[in-house]
PDBML (XML) file of the C-alpha atoms, coordinates in Angstrom:
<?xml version="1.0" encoding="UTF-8" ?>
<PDBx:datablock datablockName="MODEL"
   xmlns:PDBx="http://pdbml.pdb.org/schema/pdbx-v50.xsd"
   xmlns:xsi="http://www.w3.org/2001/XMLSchema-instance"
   xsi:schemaLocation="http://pdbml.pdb.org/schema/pdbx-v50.xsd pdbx-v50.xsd">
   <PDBx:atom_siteCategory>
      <PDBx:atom_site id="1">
         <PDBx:B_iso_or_equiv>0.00</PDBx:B_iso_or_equiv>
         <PDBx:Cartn_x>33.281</PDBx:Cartn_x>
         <PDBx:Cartn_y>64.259</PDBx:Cartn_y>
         <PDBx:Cartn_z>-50.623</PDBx:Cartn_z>
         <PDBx:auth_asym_id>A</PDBx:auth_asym_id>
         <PDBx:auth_atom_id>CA</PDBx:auth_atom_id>
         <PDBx:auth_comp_id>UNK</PDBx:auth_comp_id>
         <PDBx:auth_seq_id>1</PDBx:auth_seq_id>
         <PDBx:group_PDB>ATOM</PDBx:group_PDB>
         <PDBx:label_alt_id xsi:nil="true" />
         <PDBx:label_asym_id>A</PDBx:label_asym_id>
         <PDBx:label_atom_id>CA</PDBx:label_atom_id>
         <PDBx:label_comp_id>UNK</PDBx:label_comp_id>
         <PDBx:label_entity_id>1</PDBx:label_entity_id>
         <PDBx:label_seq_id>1</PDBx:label_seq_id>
         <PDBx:occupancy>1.00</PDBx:occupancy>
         <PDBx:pdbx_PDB_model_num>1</PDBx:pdbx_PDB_model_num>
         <PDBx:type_symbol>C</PDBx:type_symbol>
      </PDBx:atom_site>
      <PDBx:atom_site id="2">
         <PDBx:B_iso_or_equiv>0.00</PDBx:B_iso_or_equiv>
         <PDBx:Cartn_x>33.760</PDBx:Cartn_x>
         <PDBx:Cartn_y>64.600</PDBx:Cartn_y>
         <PDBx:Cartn_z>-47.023</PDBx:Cartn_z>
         <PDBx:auth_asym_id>A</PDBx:auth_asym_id>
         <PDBx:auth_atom_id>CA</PDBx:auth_atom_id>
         <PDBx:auth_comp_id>UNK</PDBx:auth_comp_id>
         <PDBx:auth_seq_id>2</PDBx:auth_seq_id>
         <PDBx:group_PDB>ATOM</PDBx:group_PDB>
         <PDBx:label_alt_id xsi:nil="true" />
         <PDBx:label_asym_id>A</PDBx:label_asym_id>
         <PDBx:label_atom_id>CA</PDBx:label_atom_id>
         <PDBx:label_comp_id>UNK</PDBx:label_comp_id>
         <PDBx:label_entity_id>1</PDBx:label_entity_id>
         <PDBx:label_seq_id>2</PDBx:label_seq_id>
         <PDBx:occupancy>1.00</PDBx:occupancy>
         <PDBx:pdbx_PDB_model_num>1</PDBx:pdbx_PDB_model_num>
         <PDBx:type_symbol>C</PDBx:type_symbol>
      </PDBx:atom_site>
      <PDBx:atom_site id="3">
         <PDBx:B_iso_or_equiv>0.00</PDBx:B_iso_or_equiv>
         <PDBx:Cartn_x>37.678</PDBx:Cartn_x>
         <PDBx:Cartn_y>64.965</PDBx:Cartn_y>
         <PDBx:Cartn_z>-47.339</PDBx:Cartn_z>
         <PDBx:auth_asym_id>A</PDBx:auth_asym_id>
         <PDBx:auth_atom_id>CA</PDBx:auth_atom_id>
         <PDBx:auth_comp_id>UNK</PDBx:auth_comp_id>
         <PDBx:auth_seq_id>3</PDBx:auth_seq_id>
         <PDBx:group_PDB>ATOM</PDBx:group_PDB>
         <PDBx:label_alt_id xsi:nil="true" />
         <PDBx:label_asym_id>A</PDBx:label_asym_id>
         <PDBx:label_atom_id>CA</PDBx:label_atom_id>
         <PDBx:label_comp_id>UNK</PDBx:label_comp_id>
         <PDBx:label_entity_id>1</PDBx:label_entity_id>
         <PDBx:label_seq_id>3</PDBx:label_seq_id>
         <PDBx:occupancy>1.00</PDBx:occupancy>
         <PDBx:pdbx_PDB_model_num>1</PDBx:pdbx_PDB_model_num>
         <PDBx:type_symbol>C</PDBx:type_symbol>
      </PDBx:atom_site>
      <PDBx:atom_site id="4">
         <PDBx:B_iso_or_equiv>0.00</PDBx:B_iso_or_equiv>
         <PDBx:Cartn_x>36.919</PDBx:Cartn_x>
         <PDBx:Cartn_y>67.728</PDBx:Cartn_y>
         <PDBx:Cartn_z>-49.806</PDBx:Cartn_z>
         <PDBx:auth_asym_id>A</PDBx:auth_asym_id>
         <PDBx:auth_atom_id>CA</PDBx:auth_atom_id>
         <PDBx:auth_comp_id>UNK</PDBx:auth_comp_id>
         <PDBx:auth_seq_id>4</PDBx:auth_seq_id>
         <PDBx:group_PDB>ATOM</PDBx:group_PDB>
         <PDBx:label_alt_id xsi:nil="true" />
         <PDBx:label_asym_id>A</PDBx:label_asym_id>
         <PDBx:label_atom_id>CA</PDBx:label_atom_id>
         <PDBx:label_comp_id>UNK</PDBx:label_comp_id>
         <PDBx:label_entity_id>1</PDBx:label_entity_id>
         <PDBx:label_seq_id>4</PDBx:label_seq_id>
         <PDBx:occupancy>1.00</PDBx:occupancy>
         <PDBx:pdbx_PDB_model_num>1</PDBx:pdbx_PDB_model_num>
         <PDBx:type_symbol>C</PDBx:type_symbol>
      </PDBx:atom_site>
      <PDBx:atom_site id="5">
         <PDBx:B_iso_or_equiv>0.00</PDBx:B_iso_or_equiv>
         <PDBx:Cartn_x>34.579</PDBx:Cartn_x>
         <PDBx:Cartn_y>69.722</PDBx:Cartn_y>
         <PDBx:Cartn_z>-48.103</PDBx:Cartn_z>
         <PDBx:auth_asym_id>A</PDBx:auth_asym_id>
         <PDBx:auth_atom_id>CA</PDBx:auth_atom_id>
         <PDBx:auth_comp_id>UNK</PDBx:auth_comp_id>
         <PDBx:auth_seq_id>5</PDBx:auth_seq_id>
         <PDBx:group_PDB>ATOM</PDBx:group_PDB>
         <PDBx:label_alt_id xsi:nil="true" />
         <PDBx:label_asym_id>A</PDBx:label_asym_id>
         <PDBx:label_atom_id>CA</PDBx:label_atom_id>
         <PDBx:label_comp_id>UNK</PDBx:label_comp_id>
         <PDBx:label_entity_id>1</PDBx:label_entity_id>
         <PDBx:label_seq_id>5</PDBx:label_seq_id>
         <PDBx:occupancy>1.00</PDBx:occupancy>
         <PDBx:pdbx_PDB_model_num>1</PDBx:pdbx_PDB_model_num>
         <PDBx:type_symbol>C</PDBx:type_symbol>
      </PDBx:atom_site>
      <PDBx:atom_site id="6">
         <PDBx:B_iso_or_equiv>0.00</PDBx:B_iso_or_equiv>
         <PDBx:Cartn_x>37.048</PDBx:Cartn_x>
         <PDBx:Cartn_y>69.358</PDBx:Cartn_y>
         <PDBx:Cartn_z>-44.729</PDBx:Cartn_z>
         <PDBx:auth_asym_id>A</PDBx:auth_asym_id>
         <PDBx:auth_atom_id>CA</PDBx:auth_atom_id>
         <PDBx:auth_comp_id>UNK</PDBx:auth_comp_id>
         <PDBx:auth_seq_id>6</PDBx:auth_seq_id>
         <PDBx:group_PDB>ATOM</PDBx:group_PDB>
         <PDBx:label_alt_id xsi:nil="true" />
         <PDBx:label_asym_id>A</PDBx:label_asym_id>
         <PDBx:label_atom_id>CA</PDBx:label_atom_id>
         <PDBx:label_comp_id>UNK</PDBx:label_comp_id>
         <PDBx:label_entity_id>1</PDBx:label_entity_id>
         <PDBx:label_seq_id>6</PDBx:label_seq_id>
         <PDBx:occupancy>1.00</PDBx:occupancy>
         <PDBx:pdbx_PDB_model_num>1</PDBx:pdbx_PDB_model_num>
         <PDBx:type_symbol>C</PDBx:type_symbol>
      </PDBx:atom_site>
      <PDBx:atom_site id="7">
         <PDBx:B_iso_or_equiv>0.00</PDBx:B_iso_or_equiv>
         <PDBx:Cartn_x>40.241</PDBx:Cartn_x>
         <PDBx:Cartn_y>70.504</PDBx:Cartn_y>
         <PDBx:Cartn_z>-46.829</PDBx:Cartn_z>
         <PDBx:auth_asym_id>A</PDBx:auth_asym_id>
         <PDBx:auth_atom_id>CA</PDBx:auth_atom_id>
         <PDBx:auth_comp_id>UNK</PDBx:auth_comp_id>
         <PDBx:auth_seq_id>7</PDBx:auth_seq_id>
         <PDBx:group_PDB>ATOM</PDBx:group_PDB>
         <PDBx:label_alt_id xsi:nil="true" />
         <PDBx:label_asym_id>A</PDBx:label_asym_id>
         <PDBx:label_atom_id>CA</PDBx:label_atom_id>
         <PDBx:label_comp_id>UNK</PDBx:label_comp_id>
         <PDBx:label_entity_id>1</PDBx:label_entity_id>
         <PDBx:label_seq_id>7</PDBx:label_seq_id>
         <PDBx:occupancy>1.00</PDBx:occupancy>
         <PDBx:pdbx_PDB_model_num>1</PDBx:pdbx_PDB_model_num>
         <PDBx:type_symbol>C</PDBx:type_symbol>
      </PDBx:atom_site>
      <PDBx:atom_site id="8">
         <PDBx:B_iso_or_equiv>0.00</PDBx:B_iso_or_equiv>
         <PDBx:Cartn_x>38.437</PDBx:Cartn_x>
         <PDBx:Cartn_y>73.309</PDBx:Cartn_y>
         <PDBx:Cartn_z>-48.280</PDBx:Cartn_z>
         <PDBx:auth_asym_id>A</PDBx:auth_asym_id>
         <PDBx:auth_atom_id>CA</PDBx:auth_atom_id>
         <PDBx:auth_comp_id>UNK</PDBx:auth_comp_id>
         <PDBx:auth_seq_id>8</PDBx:auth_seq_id>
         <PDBx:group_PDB>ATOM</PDBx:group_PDB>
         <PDBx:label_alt_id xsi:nil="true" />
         <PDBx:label_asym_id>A</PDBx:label_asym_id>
         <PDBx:label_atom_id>CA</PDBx:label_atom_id>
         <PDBx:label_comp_id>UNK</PDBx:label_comp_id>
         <PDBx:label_entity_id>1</PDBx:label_entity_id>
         <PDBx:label_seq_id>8</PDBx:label_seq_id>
         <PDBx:occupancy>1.00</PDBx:occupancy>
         <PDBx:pdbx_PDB_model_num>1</PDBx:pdbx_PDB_model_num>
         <PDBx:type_symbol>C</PDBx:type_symbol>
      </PDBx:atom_site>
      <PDBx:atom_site id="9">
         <PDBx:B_iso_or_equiv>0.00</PDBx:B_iso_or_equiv>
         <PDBx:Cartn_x>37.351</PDBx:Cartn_x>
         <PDBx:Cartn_y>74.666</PDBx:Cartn_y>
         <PDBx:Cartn_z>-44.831</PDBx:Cartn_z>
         <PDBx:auth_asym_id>A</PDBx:auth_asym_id>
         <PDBx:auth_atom_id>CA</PDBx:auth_atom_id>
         <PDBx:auth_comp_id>UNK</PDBx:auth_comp_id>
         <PDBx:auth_seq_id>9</PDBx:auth_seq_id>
         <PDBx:group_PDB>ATOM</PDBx:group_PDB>
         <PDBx:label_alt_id xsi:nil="true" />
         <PDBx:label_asym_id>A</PDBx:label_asym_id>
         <PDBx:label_atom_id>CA</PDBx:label_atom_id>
         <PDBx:label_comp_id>UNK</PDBx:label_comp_id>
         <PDBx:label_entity_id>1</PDBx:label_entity_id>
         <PDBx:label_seq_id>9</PDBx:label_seq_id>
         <PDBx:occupancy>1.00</PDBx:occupancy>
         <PDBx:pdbx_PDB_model_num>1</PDBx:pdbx_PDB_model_num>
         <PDBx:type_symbol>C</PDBx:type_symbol>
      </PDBx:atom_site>
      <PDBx:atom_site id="10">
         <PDBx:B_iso_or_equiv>0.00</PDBx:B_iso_or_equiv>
         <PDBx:Cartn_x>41.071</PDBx:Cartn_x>
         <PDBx:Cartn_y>74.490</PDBx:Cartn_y>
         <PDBx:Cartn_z>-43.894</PDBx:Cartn_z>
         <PDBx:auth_asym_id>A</PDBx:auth_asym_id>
         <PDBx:auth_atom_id>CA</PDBx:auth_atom_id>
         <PDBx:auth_comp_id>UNK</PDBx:auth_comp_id>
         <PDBx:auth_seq_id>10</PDBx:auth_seq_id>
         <PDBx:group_PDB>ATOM</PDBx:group_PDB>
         <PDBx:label_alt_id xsi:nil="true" />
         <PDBx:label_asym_id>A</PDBx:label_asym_id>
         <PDBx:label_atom_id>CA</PDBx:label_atom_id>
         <PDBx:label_comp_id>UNK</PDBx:label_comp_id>
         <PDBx:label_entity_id>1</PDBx:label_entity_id>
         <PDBx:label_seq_id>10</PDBx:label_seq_id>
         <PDBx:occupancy>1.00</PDBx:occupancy>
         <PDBx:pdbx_PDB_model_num>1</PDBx:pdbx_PDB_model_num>
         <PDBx:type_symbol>C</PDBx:type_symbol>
      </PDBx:atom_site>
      <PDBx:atom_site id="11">
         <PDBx:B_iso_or_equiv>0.00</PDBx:B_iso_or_equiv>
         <PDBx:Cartn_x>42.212</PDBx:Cartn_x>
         <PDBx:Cartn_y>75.706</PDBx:Cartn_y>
         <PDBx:Cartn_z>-47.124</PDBx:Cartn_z>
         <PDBx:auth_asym_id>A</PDBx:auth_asym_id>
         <PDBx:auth_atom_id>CA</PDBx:auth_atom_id>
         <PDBx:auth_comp_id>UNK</PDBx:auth_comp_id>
         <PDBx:auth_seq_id>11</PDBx:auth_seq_id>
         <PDBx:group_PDB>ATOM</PDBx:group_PDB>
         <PDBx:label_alt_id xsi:nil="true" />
         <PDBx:label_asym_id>A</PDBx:label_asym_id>
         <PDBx:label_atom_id>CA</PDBx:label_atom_id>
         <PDBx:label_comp_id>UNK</PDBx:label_comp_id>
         <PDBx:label_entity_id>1</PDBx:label_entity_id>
         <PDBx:label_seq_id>11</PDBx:label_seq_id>
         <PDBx:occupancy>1.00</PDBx:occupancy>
         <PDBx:pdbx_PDB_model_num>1</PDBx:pdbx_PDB_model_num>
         <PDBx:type_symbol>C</PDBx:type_symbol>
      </PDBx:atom_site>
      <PDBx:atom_site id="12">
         <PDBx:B_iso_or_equiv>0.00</PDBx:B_iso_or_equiv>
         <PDBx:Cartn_x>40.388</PDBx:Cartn_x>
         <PDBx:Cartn_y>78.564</PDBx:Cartn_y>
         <PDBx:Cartn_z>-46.749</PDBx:Cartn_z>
         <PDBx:auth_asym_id>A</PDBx:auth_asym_id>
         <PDBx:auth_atom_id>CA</PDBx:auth_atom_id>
         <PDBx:auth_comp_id>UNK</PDBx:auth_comp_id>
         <PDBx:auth_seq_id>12</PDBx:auth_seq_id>
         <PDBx:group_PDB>ATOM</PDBx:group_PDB>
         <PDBx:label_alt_id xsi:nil="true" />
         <PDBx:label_asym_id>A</PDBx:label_asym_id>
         <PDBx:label_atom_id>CA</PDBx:label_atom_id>
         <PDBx:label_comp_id>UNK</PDBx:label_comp_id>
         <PDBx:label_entity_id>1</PDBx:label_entity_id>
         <PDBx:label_seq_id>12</PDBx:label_seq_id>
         <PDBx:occupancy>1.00</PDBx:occupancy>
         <PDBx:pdbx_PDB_model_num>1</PDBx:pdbx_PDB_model_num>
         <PDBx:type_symbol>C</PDBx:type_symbol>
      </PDBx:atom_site>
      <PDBx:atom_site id="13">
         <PDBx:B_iso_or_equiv>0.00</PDBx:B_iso_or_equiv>
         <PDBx:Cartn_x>41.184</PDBx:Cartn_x>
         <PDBx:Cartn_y>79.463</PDBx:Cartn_y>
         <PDBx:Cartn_z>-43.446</PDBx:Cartn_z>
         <PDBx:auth_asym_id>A</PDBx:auth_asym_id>
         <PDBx:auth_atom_id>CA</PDBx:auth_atom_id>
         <PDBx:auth_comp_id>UNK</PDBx:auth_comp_id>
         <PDBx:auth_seq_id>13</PDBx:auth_seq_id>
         <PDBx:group_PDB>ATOM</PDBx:group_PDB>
         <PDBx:label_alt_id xsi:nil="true" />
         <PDBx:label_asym_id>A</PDBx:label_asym_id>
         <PDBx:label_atom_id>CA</PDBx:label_atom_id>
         <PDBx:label_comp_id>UNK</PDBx:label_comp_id>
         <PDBx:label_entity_id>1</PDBx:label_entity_id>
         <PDBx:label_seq_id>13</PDBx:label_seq_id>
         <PDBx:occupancy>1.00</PDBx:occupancy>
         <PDBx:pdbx_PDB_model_num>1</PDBx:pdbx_PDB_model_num>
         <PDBx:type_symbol>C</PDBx:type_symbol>
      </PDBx:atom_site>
      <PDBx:atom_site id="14">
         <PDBx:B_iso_or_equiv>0.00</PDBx:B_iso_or_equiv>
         <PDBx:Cartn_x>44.221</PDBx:Cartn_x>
         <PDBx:Cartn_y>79.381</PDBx:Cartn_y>
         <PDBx:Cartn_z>-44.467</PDBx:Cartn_z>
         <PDBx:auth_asym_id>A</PDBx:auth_asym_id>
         <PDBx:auth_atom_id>CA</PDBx:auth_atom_id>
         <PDBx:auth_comp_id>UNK</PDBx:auth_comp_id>
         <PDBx:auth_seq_id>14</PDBx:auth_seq_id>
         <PDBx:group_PDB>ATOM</PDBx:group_PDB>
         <PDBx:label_alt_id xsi:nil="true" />
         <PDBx:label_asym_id>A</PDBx:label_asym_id>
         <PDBx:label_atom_id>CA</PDBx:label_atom_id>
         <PDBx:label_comp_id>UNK</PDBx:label_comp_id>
         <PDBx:label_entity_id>1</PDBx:label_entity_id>
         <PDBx:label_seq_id>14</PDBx:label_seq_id>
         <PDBx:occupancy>1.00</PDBx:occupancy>
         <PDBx:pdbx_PDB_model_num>1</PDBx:pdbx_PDB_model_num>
         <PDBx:type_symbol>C</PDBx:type_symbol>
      </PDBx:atom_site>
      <PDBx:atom_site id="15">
         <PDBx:B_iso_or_equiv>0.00</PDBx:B_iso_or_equiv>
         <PDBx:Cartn_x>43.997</PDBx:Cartn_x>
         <PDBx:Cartn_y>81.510</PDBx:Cartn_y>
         <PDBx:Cartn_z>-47.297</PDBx:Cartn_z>
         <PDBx:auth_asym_id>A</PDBx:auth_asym_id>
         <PDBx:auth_atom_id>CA</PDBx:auth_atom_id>
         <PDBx:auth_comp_id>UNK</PDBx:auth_comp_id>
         <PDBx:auth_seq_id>15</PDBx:auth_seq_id>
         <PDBx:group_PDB>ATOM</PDBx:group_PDB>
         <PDBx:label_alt_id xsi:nil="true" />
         <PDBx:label_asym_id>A</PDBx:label_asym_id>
         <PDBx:label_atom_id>CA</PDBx:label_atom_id>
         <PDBx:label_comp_id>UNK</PDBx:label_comp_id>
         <PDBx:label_entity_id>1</PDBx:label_entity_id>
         <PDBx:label_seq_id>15</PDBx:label_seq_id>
         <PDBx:occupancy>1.00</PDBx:occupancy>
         <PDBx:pdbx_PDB_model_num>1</PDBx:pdbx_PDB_model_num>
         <PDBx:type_symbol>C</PDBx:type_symbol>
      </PDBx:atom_site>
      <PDBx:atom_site id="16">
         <PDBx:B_iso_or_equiv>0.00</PDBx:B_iso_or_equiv>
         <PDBx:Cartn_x>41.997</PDBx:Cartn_x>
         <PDBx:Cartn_y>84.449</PDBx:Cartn_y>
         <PDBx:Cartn_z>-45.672</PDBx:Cartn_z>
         <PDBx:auth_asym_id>A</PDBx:auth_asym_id>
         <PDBx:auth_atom_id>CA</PDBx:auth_atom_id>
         <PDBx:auth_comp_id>UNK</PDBx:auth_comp_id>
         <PDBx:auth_seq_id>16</PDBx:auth_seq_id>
         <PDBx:group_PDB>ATOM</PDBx:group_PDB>
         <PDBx:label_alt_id xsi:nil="true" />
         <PDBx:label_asym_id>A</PDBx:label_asym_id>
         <PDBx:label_atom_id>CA</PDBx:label_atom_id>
         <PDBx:label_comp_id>UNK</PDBx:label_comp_id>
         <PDBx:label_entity_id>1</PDBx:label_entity_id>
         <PDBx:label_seq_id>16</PDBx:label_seq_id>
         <PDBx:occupancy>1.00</PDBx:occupancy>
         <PDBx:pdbx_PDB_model_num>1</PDBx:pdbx_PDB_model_num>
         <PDBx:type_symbol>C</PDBx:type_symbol>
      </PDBx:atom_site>
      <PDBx:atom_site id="17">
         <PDBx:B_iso_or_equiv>0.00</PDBx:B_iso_or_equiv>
         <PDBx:Cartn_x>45.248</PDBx:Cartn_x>
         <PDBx:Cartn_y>84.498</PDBx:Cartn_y>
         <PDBx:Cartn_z>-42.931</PDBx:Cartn_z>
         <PDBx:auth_asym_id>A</PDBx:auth_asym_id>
         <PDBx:auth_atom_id>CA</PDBx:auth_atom_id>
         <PDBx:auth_comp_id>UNK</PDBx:auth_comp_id>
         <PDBx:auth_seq_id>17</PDBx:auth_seq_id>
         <PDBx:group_PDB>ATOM</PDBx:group_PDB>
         <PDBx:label_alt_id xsi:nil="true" />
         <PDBx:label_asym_id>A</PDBx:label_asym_id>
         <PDBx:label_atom_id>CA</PDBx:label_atom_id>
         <PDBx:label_comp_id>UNK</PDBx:label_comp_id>
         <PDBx:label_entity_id>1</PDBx:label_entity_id>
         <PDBx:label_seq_id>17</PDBx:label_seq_id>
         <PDBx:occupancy>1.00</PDBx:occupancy>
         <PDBx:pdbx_PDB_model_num>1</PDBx:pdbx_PDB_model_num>
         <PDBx:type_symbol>C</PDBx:type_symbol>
      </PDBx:atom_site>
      <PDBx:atom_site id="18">
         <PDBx:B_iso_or_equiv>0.00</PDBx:B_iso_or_equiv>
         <PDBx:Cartn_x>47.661</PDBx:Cartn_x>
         <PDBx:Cartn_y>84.638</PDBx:Cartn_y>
         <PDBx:Cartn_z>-45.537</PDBx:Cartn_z>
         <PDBx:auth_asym_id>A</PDBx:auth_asym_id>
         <PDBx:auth_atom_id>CA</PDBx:auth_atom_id>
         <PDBx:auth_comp_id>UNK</PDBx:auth_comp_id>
         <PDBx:auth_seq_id>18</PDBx:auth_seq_id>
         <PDBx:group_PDB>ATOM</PDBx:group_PDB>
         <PDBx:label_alt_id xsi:nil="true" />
         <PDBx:label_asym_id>A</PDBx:label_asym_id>
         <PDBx:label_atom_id>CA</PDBx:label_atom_id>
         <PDBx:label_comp_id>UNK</PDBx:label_comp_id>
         <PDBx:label_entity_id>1</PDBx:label_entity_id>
         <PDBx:label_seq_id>18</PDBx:label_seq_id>
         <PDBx:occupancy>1.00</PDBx:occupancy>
         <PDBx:pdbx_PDB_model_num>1</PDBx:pdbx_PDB_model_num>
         <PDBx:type_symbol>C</PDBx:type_symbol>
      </PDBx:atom_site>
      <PDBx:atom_site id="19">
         <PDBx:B_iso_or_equiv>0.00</PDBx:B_iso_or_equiv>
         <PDBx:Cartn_x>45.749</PDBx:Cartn_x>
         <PDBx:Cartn_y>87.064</PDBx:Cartn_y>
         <PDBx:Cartn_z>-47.840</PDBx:Cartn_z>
         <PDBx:auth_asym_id>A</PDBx:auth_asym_id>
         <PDBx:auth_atom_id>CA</PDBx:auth_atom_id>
         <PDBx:auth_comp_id>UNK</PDBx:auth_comp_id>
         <PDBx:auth_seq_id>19</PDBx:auth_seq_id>
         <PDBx:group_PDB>ATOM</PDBx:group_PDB>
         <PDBx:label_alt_id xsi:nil="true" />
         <PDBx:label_asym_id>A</PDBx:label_asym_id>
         <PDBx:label_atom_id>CA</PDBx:label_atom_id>
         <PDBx:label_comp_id>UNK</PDBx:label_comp_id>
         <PDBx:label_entity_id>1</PDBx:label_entity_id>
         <PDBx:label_seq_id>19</PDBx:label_seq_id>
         <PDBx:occupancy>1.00</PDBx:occupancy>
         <PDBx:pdbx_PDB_model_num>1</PDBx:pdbx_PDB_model_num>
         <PDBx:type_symbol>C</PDBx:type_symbol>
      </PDBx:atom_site>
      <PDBx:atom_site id="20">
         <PDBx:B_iso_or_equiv>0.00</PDBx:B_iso_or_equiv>
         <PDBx:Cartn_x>45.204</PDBx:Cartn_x>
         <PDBx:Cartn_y>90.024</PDBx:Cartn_y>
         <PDBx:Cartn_z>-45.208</PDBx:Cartn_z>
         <PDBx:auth_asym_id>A</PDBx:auth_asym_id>
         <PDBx:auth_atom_id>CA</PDBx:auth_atom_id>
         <PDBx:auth_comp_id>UNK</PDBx:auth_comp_id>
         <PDBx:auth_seq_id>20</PDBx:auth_seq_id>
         <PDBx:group_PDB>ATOM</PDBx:group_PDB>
         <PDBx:label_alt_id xsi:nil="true" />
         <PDBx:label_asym_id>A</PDBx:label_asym_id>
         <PDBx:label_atom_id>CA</PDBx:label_atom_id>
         <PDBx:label_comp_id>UNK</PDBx:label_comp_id>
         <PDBx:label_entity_id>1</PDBx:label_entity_id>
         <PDBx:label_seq_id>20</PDBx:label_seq_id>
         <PDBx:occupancy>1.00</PDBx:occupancy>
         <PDBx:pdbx_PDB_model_num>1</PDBx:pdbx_PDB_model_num>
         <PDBx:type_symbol>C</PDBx:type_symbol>
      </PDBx:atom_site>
      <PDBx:atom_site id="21">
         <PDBx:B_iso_or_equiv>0.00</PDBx:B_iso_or_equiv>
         <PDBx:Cartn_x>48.689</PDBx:Cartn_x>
         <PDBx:Cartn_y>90.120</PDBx:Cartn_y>
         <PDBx:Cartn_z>-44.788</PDBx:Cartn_z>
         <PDBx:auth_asym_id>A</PDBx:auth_asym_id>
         <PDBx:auth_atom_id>CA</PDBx:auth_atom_id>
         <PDBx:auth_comp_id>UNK</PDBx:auth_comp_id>
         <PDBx:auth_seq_id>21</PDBx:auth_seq_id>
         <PDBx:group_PDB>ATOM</PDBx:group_PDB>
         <PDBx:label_alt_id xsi:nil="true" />
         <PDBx:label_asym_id>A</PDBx:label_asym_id>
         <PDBx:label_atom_id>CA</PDBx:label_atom_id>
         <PDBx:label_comp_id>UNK</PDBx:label_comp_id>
         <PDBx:label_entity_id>1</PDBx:label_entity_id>
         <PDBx:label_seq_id>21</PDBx:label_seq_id>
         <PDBx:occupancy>1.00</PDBx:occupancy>
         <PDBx:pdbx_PDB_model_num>1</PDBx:pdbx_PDB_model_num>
         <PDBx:type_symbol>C</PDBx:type_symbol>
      </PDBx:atom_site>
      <PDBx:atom_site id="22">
         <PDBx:B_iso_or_equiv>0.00</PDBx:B_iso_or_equiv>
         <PDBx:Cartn_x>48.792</PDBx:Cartn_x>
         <PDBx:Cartn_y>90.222</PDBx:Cartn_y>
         <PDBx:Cartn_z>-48.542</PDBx:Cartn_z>
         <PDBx:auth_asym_id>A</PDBx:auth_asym_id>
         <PDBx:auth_atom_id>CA</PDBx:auth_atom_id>
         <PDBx:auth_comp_id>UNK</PDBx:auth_comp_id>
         <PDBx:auth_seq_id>22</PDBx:auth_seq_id>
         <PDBx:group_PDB>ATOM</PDBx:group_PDB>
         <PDBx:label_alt_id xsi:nil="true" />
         <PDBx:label_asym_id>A</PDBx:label_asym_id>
         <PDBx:label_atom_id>CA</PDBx:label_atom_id>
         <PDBx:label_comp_id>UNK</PDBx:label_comp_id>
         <PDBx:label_entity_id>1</PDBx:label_entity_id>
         <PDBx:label_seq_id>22</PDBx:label_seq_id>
         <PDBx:occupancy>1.00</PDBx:occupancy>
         <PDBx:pdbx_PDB_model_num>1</PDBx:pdbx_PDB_model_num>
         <PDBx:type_symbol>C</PDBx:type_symbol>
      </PDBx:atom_site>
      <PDBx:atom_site id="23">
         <PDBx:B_iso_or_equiv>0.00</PDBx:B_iso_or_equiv>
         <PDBx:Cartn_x>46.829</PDBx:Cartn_x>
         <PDBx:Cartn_y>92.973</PDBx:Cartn_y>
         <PDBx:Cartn_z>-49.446</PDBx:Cartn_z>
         <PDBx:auth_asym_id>A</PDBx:auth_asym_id>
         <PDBx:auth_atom_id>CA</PDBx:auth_atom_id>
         <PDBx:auth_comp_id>UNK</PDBx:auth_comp_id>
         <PDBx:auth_seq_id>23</PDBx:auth_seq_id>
         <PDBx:group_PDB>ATOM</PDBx:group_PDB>
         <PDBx:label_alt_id xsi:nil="true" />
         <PDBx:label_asym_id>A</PDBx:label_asym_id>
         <PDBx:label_atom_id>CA</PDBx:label_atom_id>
         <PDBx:label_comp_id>UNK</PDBx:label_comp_id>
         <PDBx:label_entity_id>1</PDBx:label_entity_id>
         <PDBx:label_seq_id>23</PDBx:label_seq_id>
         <PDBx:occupancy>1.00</PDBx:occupancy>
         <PDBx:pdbx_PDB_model_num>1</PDBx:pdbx_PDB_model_num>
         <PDBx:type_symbol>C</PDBx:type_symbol>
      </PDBx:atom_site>
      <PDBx:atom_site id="24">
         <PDBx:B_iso_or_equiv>0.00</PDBx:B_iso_or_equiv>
         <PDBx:Cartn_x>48.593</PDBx:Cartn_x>
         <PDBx:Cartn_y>95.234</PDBx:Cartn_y>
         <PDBx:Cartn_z>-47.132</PDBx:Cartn_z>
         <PDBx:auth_asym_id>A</PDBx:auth_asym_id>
         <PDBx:auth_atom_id>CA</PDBx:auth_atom_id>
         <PDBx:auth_comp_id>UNK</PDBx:auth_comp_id>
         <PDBx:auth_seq_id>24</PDBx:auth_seq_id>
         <PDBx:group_PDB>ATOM</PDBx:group_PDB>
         <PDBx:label_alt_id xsi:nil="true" />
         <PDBx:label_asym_id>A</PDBx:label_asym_id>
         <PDBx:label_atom_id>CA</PDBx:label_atom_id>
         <PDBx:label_comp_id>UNK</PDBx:label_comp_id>
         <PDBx:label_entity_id>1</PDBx:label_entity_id>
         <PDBx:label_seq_id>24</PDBx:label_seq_id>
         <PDBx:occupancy>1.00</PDBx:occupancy>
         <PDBx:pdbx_PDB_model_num>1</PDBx:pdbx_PDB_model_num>
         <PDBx:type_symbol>C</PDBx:type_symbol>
      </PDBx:atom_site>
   </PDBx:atom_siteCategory>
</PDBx:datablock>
């Protein structure tokens, strides 16, 4: 559980960087 809640916080950071160069 502690894996998963770590690799979702950099998951997601990752995702919202990727993303607003995405939408544009």
């Amino acid at each position: 559980p502690s894996e998963q809640m770590l690799l979702i916080a950099i998951l997601s950071k990752l995702d919202e960087f990727h993303d607003s160069f995405y939408r544009l």
